[in-house]
C-alpha atoms as a PDB file:
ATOM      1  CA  UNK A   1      18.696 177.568  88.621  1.00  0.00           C
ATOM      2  CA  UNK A   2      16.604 176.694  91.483  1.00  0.00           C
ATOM      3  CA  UNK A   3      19.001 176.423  95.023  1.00  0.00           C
ATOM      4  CA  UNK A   4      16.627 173.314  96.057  1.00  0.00           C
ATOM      5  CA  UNK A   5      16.937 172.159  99.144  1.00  0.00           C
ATOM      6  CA  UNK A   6      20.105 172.288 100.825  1.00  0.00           C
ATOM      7  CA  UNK A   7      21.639 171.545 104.066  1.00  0.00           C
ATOM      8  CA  UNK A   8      23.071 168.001 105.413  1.00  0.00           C
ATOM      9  CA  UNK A   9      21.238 165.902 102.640  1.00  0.00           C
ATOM     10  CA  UNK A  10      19.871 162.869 103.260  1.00  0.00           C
ATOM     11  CA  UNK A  11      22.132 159.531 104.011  1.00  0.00           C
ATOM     12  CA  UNK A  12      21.605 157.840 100.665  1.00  0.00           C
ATOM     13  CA  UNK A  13      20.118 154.775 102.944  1.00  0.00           C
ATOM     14  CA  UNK A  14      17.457 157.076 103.988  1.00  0.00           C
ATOM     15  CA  UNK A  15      16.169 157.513 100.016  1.00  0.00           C
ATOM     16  CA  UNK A  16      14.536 154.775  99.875  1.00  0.00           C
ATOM     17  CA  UNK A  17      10.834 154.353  98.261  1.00  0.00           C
ATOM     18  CA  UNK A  18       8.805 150.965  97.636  1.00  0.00           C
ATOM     19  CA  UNK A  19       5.729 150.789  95.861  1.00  0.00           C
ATOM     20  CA  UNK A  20       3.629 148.183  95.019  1.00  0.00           C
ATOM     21  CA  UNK A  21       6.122 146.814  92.482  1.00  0.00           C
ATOM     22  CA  UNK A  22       8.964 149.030  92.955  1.00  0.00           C
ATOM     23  CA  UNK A  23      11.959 149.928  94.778  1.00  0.00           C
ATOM     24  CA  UNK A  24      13.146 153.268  94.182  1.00  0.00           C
ATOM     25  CA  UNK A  25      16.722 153.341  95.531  1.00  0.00           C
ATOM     26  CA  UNK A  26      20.283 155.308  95.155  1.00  0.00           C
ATOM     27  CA  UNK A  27      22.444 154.866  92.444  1.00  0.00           C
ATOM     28  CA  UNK A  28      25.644 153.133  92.524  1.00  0.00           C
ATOM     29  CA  UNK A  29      28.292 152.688  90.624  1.00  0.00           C
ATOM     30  CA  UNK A  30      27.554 149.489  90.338  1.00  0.00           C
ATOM     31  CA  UNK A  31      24.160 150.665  88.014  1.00  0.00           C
ATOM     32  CA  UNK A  32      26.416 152.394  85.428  1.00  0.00           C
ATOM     33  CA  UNK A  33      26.165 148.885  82.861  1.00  0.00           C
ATOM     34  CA  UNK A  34      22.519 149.325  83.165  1.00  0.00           C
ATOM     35  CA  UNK A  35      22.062 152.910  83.201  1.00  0.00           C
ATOM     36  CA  UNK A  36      24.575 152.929  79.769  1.00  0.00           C
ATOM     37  CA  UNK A  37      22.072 149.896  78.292  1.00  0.00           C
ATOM     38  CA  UNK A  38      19.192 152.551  79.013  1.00  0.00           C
ATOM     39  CA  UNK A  39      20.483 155.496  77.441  1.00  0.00           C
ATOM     40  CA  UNK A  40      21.330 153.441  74.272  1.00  0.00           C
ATOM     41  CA  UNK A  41      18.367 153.021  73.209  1.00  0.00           C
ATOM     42  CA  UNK A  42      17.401 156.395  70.668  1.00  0.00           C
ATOM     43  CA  UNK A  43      13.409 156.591  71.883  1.00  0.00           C
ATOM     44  CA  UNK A  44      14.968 156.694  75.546  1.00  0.00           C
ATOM     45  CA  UNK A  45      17.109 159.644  74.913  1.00  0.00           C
ATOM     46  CA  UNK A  46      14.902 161.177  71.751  1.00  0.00           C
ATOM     47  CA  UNK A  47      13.700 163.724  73.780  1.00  0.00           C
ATOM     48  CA  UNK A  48      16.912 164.593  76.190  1.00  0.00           C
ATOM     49  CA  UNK A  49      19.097 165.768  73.427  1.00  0.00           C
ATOM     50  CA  UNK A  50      19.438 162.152  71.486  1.00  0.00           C
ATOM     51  CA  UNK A  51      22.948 161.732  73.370  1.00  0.00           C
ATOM     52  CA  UNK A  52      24.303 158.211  74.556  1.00  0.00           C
ATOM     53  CA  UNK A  53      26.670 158.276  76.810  1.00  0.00           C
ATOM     54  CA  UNK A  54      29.559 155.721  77.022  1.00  0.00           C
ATOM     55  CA  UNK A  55      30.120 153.397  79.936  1.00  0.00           C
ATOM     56  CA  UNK A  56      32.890 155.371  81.554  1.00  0.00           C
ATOM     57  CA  UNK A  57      30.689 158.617  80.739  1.00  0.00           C
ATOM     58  CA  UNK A  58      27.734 157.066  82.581  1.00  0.00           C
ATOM     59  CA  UNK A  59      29.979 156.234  85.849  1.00  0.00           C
ATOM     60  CA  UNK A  60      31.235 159.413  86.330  1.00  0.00           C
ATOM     61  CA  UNK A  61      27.695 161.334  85.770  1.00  0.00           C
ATOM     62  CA  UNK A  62      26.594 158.905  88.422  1.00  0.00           C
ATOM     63  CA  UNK A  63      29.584 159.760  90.909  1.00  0.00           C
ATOM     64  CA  UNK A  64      28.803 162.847  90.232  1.00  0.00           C
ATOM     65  CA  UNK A  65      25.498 163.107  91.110  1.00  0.00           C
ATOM     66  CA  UNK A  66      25.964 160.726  94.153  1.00  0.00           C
ATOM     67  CA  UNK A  67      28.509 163.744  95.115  1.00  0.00           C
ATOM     68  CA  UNK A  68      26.316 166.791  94.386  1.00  0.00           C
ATOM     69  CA  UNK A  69      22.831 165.439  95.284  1.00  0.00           C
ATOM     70  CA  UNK A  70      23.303 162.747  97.941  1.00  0.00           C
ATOM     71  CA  UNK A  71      25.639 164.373 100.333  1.00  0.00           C
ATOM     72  CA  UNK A  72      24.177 168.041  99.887  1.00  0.00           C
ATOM     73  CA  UNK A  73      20.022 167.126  99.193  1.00  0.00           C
ATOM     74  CA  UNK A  74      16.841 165.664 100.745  1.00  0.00           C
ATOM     75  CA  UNK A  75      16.494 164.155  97.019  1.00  0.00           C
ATOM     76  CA  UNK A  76      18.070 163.357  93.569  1.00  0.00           C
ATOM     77  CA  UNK A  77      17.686 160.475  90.794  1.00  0.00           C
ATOM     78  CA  UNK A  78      17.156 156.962  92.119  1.00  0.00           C
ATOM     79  CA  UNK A  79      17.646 153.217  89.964  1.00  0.00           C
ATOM     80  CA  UNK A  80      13.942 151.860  89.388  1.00  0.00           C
ATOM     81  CA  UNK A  81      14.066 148.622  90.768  1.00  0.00           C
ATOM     82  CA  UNK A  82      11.646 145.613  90.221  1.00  0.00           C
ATOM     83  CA  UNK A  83      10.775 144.090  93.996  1.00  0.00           C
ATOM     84  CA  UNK A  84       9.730 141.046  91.963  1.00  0.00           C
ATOM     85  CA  UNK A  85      13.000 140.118  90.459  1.00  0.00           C
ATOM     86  CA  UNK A  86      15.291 142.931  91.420  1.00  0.00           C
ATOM     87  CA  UNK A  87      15.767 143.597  87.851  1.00  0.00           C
ATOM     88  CA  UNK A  88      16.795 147.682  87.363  1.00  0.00           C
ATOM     89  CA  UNK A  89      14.367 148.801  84.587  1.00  0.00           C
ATOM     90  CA  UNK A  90      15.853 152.886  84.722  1.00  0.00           C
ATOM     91  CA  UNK A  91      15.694 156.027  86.706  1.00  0.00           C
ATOM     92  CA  UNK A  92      13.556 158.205  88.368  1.00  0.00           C
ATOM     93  CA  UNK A  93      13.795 161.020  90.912  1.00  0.00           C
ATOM     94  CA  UNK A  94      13.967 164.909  91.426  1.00  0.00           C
ATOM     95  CA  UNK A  95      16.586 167.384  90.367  1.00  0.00           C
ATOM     96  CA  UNK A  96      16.757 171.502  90.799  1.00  0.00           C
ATOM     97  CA  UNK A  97      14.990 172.812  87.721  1.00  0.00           C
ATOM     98  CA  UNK A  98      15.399 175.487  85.706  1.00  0.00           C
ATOM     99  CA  UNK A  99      12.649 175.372  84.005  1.00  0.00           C
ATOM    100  CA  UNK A 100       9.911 176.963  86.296  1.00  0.00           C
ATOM    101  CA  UNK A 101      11.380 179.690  88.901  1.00  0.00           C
ATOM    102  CA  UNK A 102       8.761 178.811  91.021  1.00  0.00           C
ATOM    103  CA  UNK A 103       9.056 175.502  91.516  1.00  0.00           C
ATOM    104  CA  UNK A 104      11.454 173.973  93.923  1.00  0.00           C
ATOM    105  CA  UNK A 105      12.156 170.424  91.748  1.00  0.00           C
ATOM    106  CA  UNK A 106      11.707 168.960  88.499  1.00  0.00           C
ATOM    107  CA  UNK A 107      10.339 165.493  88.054  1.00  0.00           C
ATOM    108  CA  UNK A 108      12.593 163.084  85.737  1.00  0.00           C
ATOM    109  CA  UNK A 109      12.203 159.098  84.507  1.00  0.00           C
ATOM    110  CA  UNK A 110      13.954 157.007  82.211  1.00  0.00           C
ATOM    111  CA  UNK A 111      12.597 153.555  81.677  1.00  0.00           C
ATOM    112  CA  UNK A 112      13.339 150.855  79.660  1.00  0.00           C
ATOM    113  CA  UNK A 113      11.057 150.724  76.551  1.00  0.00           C
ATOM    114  CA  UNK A 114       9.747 147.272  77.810  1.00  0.00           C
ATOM    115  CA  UNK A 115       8.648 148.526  80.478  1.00  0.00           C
ATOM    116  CA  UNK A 116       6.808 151.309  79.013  1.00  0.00           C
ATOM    117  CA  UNK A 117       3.001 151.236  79.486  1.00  0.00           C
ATOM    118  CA  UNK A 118       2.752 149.421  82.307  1.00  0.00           C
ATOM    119  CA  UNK A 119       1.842 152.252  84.636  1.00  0.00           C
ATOM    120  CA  UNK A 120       5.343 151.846  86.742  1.00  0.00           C
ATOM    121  CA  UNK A 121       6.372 155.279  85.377  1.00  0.00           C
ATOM    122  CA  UNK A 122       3.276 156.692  86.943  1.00  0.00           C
ATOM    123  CA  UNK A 123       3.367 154.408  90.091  1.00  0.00           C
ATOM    124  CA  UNK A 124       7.006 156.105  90.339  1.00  0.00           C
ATOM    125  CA  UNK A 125       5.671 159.338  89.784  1.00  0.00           C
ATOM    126  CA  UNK A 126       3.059 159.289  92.134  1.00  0.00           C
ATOM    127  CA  UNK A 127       5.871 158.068  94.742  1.00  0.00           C
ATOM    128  CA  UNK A 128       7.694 161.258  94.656  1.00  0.00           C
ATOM    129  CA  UNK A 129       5.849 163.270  94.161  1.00  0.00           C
ATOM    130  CA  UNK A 130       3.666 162.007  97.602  1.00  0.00           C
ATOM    131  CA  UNK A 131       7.368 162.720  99.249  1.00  0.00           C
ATOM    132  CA  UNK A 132       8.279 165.449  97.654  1.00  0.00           C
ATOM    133  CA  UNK A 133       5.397 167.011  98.991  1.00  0.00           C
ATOM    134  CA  UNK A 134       5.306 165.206 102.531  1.00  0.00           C
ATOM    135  CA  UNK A 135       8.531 164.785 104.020  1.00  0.00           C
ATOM    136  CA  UNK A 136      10.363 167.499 101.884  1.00  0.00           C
ATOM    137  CA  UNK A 137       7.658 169.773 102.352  1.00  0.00           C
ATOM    138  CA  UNK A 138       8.427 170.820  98.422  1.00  0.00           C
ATOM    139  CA  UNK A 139       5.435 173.216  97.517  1.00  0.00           C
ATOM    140  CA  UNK A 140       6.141 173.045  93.667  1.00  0.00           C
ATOM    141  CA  UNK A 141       7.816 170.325  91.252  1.00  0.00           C
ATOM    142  CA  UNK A 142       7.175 170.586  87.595  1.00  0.00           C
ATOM    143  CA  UNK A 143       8.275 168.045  85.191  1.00  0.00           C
ATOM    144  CA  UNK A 144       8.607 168.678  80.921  1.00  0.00           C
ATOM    145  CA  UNK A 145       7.323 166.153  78.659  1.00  0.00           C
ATOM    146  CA  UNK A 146       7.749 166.902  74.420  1.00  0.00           C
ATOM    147  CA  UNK A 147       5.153 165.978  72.514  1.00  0.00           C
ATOM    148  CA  UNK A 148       5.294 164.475  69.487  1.00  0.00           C
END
């Protein structure tokens, strides 16, 4: 697996990206009811093993990852946020890949099916990968997709 980047991390205030319609911020705890409503749905998870998690299992990946990514890299999965109505509609963000040697991070999102097709995966995308490559100074994320 790819090291990343390492070092003193980024204060999880500090990962903070707004687009035209969304706010890509940390996890909390506090997202673990939505995150759980997110990976319940089978066409969400159809293509990440088919798995979906419990509440409890969901709040502990997310402490987790608050633990390994937050405190220890410049990046990690953030909630999707609606700046219209503050509504959480999934998860987006970059993670060490193993999937590519090369690259440095792999791109991942989770939405909510109804908010598939509305171009806010790609507005995410674009996002990240625009920091990823300017602040982080990343020279190569990758990101998997299964076709049908």
């Amino acid at each position: 697996m790819s090291e990343g980047r390492t070092g003193s991390g980024a204060q999880a205030s500090e990962m903070l990206i707004e687009t035209e319609r969304l706010r890509l911020r940390p996890l909390t705890e506090n997202d673990s009811e939505t995150m759980t409503r997110l990976f319940a749905h089978p066409e969400v998870v159809r293509y990440s093993g088919g798995y979906s998690p419990s509440l409890e299992e969901v709040r502990e990946r997310i402490r987790a990852h608050i633990e390994s990514y937050y405190g220890n890299r410049e990046y990690g999965l953030l909630a999707a946020e609606l700046i219209a109505t503050g509504a959480v509609v999934g998860r987006v963000g970059l993670l060490d890949t193993e999937l590519d040697p090369t690259a440095e991070a792999e791109l991942h999102y989770h939405l909510m099916p109804d908010a598939w097709g509305s171009g806010l995966e790609t507005e995410a995308a674009k996002a990240l990968l625009s920091g990823a490559r300017g602040e982080l100074g990343l020279a190569r994320v990758v990101a998997a997709i299964l076709p049908e």
